[in-house]
PDB file of N, CA and C in Angstrom:
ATOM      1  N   UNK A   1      -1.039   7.910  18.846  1.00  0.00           N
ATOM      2  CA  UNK A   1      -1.754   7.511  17.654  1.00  0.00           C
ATOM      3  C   UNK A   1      -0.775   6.862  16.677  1.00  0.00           C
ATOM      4  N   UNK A   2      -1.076   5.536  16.393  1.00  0.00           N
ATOM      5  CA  UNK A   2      -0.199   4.977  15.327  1.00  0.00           C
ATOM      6  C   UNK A   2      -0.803   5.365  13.914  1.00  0.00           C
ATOM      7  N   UNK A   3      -0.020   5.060  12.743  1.00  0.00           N
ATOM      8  CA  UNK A   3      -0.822   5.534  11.434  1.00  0.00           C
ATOM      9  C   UNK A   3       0.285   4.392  10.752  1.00  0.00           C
ATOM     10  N   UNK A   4      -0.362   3.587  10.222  1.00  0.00           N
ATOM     11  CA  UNK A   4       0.685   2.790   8.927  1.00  0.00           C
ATOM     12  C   UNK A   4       0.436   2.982   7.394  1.00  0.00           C
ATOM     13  N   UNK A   5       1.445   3.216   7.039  1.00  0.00           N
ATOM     14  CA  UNK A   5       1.243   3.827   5.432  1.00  0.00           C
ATOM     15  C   UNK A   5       1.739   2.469   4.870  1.00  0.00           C
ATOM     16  N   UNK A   6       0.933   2.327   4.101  1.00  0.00           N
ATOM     17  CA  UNK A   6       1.440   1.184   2.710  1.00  0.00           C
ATOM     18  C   UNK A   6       1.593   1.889   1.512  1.00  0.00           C
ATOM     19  N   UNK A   7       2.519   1.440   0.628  1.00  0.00           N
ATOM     20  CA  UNK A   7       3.035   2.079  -0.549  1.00  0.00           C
ATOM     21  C   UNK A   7       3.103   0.552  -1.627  1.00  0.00           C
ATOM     22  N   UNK A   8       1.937   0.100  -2.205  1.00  0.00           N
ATOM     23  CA  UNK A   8       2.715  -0.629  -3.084  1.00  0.00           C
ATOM     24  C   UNK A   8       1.567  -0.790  -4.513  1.00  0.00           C
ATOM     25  N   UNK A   9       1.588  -1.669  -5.649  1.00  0.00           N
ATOM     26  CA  UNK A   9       1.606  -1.078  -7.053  1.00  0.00           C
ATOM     27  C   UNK A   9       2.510  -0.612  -7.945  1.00  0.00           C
ATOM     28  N   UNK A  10       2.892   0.277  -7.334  1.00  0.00           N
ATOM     29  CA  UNK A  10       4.164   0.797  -7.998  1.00  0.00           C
ATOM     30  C   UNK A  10       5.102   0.284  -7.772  1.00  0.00           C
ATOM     31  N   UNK A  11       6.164   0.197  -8.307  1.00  0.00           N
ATOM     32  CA  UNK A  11       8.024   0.313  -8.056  1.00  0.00           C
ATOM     33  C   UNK A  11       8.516   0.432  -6.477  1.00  0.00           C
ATOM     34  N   UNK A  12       8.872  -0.482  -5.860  1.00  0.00           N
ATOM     35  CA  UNK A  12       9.549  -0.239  -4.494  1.00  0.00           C
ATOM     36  C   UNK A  12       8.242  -0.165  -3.398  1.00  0.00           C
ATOM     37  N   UNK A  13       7.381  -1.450  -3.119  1.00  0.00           N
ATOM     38  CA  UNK A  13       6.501  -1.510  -2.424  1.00  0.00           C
ATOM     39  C   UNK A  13       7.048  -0.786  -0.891  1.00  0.00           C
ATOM     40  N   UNK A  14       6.419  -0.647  -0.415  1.00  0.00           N
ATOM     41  CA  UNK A  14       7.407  -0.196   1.030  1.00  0.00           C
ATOM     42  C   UNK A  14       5.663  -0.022   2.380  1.00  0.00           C
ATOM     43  N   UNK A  15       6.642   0.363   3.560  1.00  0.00           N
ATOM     44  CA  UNK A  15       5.933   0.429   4.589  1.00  0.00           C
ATOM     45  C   UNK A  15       6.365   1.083   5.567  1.00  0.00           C
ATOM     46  N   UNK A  16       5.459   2.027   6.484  1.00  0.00           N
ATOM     47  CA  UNK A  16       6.184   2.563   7.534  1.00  0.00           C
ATOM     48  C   UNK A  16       5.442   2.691   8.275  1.00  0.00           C
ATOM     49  N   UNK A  17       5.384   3.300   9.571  1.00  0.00           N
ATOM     50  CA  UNK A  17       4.683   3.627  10.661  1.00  0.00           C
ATOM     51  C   UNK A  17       5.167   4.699  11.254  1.00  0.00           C
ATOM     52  N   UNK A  18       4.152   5.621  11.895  1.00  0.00           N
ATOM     53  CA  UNK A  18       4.431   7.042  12.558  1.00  0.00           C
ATOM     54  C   UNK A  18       3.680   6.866  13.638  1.00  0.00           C
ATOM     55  N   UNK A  19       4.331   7.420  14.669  1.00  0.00           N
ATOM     56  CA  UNK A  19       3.226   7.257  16.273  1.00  0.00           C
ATOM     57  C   UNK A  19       3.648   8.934  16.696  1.00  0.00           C
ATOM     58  N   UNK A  20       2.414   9.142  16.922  1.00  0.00           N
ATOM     59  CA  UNK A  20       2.626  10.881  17.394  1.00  0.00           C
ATOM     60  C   UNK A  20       3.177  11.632  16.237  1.00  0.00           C
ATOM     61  N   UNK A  21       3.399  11.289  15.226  1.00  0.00           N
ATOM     62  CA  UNK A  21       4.040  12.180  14.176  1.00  0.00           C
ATOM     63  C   UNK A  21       5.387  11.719  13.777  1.00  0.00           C
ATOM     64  N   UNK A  22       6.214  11.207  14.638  1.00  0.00           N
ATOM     65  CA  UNK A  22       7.322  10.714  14.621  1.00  0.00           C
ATOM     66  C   UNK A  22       7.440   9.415  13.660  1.00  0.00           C
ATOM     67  N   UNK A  23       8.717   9.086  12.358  1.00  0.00           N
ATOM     68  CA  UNK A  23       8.487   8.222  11.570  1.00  0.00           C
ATOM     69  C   UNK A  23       9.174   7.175  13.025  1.00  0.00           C
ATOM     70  N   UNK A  24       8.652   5.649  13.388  1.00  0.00           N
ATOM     71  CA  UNK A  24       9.304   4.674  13.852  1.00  0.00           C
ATOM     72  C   UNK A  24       9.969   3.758  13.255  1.00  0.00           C
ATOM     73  N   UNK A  25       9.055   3.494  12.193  1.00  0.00           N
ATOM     74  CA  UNK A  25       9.749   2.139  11.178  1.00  0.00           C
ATOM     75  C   UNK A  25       9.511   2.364   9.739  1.00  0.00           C
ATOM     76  N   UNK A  26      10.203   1.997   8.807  1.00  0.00           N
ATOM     77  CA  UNK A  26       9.745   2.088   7.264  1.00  0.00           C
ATOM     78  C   UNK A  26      10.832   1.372   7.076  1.00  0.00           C
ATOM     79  N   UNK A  27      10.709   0.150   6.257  1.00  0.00           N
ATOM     80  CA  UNK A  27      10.754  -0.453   5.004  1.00  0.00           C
ATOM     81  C   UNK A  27      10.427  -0.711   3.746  1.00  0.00           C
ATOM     82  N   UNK A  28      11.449  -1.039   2.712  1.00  0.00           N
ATOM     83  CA  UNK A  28      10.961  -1.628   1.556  1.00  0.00           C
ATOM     84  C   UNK A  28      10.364  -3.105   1.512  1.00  0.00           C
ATOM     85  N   UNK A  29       9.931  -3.542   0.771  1.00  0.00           N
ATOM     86  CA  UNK A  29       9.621  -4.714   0.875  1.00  0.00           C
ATOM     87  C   UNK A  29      10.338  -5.621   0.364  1.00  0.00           C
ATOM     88  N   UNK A  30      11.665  -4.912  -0.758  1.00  0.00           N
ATOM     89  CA  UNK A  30      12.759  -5.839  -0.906  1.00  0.00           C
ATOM     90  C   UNK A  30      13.408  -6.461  -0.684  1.00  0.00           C
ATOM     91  N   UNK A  31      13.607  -5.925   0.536  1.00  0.00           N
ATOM     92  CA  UNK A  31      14.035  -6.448   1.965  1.00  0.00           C
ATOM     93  C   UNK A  31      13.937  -7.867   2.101  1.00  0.00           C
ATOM     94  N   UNK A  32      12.188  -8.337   2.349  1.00  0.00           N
ATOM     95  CA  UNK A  32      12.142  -9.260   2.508  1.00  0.00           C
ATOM     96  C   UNK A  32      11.604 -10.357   1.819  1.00  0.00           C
ATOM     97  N   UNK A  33      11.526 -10.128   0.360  1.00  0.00           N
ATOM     98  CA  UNK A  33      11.112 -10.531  -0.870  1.00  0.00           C
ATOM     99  C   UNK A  33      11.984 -11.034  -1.916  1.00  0.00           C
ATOM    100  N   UNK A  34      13.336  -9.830  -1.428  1.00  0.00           N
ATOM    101  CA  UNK A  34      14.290 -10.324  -2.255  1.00  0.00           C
ATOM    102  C   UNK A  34      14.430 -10.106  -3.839  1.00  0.00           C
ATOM    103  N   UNK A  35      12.869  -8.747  -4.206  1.00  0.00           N
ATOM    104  CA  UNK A  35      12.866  -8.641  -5.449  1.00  0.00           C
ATOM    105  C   UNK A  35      12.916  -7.310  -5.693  1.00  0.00           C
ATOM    106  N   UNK A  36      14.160  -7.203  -6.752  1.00  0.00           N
ATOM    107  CA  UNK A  36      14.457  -5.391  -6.642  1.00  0.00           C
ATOM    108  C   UNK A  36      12.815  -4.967  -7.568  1.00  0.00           C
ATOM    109  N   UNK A  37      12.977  -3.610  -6.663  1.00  0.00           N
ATOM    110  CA  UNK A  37      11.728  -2.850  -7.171  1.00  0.00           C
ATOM    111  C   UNK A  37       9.995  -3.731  -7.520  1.00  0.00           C
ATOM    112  N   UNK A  38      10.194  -4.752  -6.023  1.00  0.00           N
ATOM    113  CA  UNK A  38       8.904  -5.487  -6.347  1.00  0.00           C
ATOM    114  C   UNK A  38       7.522  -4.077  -6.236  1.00  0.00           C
ATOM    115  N   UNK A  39       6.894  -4.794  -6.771  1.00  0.00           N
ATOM    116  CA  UNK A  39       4.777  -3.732  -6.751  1.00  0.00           C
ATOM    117  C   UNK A  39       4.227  -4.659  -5.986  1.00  0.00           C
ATOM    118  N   UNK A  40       4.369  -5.987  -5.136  1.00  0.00           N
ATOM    119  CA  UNK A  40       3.805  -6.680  -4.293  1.00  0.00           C
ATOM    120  C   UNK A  40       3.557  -5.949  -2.972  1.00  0.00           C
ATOM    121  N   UNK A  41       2.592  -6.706  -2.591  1.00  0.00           N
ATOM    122  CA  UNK A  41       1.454  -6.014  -1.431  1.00  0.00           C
ATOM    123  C   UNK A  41       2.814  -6.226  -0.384  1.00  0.00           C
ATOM    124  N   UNK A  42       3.318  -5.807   0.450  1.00  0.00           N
ATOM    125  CA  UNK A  42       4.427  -5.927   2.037  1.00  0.00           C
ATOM    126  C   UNK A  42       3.828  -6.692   2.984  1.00  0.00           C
ATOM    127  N   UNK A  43       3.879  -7.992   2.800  1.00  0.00           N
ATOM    128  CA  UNK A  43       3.338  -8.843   3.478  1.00  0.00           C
ATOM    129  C   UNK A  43       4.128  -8.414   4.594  1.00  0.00           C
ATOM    130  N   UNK A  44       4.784  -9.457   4.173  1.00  0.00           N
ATOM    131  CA  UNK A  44       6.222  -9.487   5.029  1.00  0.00           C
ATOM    132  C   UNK A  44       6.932  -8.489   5.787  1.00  0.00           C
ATOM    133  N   UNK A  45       6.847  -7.044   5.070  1.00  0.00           N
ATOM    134  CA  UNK A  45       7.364  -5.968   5.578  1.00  0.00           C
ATOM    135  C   UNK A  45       6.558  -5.120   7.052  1.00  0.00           C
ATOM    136  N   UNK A  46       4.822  -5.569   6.648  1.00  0.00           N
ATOM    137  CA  UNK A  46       4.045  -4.925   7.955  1.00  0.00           C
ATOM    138  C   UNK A  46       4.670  -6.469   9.334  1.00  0.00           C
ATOM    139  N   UNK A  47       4.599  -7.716   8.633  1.00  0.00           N
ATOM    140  CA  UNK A  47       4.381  -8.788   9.903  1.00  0.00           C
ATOM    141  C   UNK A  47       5.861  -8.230  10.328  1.00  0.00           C
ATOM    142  N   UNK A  48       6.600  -7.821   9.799  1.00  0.00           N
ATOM    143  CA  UNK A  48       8.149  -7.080  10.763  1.00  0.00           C
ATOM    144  C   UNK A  48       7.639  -5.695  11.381  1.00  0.00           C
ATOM    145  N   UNK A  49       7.295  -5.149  10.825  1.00  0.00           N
ATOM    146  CA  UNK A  49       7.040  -3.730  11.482  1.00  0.00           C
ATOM    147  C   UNK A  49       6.259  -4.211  12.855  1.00  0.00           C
ATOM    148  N   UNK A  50       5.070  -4.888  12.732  1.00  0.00           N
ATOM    149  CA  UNK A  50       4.422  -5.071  14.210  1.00  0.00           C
ATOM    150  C   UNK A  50       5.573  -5.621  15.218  1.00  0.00           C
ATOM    151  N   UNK A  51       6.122  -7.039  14.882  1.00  0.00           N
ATOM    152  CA  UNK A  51       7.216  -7.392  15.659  1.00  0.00           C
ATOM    153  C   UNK A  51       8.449  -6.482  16.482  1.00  0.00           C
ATOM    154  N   UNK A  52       8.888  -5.839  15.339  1.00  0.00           N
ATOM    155  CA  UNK A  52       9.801  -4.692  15.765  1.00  0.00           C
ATOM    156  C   UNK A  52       9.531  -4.212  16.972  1.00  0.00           C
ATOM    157  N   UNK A  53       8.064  -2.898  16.374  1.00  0.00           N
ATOM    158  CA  UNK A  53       7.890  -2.086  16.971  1.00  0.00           C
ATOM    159  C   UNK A  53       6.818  -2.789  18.055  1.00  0.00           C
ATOM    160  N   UNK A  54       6.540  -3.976  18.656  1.00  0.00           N
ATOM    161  CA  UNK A  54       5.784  -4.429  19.353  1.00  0.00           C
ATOM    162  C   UNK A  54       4.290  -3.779  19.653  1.00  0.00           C
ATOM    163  N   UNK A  55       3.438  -3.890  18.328  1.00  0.00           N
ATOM    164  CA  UNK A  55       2.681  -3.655  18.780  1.00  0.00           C
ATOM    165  C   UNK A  55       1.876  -4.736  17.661  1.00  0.00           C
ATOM    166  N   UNK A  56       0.284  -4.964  17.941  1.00  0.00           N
ATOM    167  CA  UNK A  56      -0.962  -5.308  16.846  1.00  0.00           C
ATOM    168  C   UNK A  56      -1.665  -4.608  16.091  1.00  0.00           C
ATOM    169  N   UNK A  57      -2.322  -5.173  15.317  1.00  0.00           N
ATOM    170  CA  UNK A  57      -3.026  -4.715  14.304  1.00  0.00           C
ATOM    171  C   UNK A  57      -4.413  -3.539  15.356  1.00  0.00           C
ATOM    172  N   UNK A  58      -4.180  -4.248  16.188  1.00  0.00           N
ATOM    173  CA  UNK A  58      -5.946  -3.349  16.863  1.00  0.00           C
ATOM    174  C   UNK A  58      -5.280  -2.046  17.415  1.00  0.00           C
ATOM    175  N   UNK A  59      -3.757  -1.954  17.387  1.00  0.00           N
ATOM    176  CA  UNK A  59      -3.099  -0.998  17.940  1.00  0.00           C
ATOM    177  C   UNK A  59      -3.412   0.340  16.762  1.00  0.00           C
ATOM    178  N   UNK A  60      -3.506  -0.372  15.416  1.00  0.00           N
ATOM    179  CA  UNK A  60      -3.316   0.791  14.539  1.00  0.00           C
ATOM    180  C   UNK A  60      -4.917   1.900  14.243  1.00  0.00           C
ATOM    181  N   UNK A  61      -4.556   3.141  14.828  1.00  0.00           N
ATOM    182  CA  UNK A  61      -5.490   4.118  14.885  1.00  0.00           C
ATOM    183  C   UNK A  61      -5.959   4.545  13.154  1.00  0.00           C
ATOM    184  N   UNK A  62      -4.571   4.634  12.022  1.00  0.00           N
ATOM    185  CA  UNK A  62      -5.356   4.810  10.748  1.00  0.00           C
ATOM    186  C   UNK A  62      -4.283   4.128   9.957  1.00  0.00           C
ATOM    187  N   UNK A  63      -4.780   3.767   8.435  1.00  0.00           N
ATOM    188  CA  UNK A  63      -3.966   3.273   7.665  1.00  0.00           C
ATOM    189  C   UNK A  63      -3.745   4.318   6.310  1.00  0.00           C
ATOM    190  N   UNK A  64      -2.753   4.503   5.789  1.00  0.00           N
ATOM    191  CA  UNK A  64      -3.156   5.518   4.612  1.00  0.00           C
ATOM    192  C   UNK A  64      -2.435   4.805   3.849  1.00  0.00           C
ATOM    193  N   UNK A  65      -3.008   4.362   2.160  1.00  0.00           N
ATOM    194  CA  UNK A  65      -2.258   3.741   1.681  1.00  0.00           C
ATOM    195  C   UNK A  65      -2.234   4.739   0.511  1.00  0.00           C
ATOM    196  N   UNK A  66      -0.959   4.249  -0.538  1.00  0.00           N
ATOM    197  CA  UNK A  66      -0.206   5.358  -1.654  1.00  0.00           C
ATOM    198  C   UNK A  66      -1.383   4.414  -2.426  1.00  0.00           C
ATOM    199  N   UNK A  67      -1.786   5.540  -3.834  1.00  0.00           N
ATOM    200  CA  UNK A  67      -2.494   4.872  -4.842  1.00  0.00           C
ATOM    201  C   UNK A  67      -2.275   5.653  -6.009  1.00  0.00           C
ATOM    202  N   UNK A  68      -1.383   5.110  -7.198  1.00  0.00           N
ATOM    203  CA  UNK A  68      -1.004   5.664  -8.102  1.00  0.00           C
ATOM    204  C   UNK A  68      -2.160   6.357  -8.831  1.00  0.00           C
ATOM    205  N   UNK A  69      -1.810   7.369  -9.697  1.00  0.00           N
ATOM    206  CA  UNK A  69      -3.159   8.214  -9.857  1.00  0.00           C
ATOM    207  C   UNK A  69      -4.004   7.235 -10.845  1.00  0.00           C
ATOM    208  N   UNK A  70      -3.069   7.212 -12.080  1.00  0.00           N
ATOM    209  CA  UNK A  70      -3.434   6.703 -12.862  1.00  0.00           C
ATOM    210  C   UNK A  70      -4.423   4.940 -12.710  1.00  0.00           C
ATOM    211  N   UNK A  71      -3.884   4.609 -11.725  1.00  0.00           N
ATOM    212  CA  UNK A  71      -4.816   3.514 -11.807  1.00  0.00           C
ATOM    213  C   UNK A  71      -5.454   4.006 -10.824  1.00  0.00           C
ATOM    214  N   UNK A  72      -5.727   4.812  -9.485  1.00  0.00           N
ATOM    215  CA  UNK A  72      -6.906   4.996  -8.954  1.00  0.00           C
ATOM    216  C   UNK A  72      -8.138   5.630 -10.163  1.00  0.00           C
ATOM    217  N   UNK A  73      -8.389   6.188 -11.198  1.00  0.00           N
ATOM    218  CA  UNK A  73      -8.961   6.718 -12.338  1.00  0.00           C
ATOM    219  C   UNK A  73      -9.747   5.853 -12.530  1.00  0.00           C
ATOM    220  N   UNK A  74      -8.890   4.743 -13.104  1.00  0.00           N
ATOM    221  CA  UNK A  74      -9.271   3.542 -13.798  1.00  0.00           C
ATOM    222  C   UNK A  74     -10.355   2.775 -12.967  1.00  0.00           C
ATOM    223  N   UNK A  75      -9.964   2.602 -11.961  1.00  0.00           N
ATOM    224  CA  UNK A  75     -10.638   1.573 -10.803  1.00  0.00           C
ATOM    225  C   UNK A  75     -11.482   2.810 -10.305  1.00  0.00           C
ATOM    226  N   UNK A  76     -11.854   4.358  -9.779  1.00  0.00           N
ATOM    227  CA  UNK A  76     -13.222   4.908  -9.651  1.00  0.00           C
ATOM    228  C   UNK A  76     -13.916   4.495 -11.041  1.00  0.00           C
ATOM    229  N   UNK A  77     -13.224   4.755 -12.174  1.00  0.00           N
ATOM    230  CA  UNK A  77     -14.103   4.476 -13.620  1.00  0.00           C
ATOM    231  C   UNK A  77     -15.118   3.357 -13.371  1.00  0.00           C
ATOM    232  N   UNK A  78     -14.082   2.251 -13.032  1.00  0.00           N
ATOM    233  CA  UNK A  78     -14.892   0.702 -13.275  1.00  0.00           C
ATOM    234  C   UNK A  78     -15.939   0.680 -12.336  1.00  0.00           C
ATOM    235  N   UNK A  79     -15.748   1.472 -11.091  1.00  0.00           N
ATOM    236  CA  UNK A  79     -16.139   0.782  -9.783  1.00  0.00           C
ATOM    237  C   UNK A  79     -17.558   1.899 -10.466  1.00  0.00           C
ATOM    238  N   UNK A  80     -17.665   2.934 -11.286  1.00  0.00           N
ATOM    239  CA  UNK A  80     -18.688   3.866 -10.935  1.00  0.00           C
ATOM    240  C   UNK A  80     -19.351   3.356 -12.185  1.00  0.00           C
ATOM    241  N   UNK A  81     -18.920   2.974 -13.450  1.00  0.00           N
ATOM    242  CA  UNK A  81     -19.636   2.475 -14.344  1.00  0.00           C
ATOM    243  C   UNK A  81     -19.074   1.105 -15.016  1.00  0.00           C
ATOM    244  N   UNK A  82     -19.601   0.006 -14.855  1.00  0.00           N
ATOM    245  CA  UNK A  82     -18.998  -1.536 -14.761  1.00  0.00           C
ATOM    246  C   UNK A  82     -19.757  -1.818 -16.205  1.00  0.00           C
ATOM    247  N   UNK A  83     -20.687  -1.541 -16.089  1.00  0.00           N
ATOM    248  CA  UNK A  83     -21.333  -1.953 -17.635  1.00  0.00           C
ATOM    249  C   UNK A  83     -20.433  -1.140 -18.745  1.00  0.00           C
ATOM    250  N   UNK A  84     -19.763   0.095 -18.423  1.00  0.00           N
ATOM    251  CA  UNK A  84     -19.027   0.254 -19.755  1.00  0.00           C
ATOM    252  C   UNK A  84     -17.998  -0.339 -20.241  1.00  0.00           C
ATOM    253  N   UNK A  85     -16.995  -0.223 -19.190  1.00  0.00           N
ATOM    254  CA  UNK A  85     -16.181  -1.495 -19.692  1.00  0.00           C
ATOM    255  C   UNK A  85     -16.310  -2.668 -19.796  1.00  0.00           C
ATOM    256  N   UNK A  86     -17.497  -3.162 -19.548  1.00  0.00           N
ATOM    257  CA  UNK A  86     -17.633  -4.617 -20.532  1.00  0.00           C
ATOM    258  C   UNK A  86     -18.022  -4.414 -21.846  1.00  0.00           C
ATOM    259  N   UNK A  87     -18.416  -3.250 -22.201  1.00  0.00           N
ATOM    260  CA  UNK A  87     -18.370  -3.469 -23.319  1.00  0.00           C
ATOM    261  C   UNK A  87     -17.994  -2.481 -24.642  1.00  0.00           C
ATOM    262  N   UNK A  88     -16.757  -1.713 -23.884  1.00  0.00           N
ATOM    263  CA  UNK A  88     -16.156  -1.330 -24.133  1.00  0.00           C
ATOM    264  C   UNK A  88     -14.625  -1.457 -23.031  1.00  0.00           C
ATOM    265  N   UNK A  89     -13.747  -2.611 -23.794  1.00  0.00           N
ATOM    266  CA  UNK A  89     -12.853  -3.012 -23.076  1.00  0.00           C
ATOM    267  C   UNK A  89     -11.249  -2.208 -23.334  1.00  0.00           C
ATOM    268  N   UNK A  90     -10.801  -1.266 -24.498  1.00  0.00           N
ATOM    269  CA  UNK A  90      -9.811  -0.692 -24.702  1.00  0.00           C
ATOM    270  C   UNK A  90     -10.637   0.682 -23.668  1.00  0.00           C
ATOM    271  N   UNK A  91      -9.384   1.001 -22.462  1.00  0.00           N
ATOM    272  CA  UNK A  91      -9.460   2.206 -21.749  1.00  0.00           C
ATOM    273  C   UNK A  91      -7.758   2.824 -21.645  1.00  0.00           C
ATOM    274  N   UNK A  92      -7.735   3.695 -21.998  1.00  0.00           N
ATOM    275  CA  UNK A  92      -6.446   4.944 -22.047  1.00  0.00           C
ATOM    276  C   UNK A  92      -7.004   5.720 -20.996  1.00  0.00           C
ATOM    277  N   UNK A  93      -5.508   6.059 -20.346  1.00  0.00           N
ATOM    278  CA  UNK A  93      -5.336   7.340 -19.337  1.00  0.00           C
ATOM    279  C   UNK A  93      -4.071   8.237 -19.822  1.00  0.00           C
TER     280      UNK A  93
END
């Protein structure tokens, strides 16, 4: 069973993969971006991980991605009531 974790939003986007439990690959995405402590999505970092570790996308059994709390809040908020923040646009967490 493969599982690929994405980590990005935050500080130090990154990526890894576990097969059977075992970590195989993890990177940052600085790596290949070239930007310290980028929050960009790991483009670049999964199209290496498949290469590496030779496998495809149809290979991967689950994906779990990191989601900072604070903006997962925000985004159930919006996604569950959309009419409030339009019209009410200042939101604190």
């Amino acid at each position: 069973m493969y599982i690929l974790g994405i980590n990005f939003t935050t500080h130090d986007s990154a990526v890894s993969l576990v097969k059977d439990g075992e970590i195989i690959y993890a990177a940052e995405a600085e790596r290949f971006n070239r930007e310290k402590h980028t929050k960009k999505f790991p483009k670049e970092a999964i199209e290496d991980c498949f290469k590496t570790c030779c496998i495809t996308m149809n290979q991967i059994d689950e994906i779990a991605v990191f989601v900072e709390p604070k903006l997962y809040k925000r985004l159930f908020f919006y996604n569950s009531f959309p009419n409030f923040l339009s019209r009410y646009y200042i939101f604190r967490t």
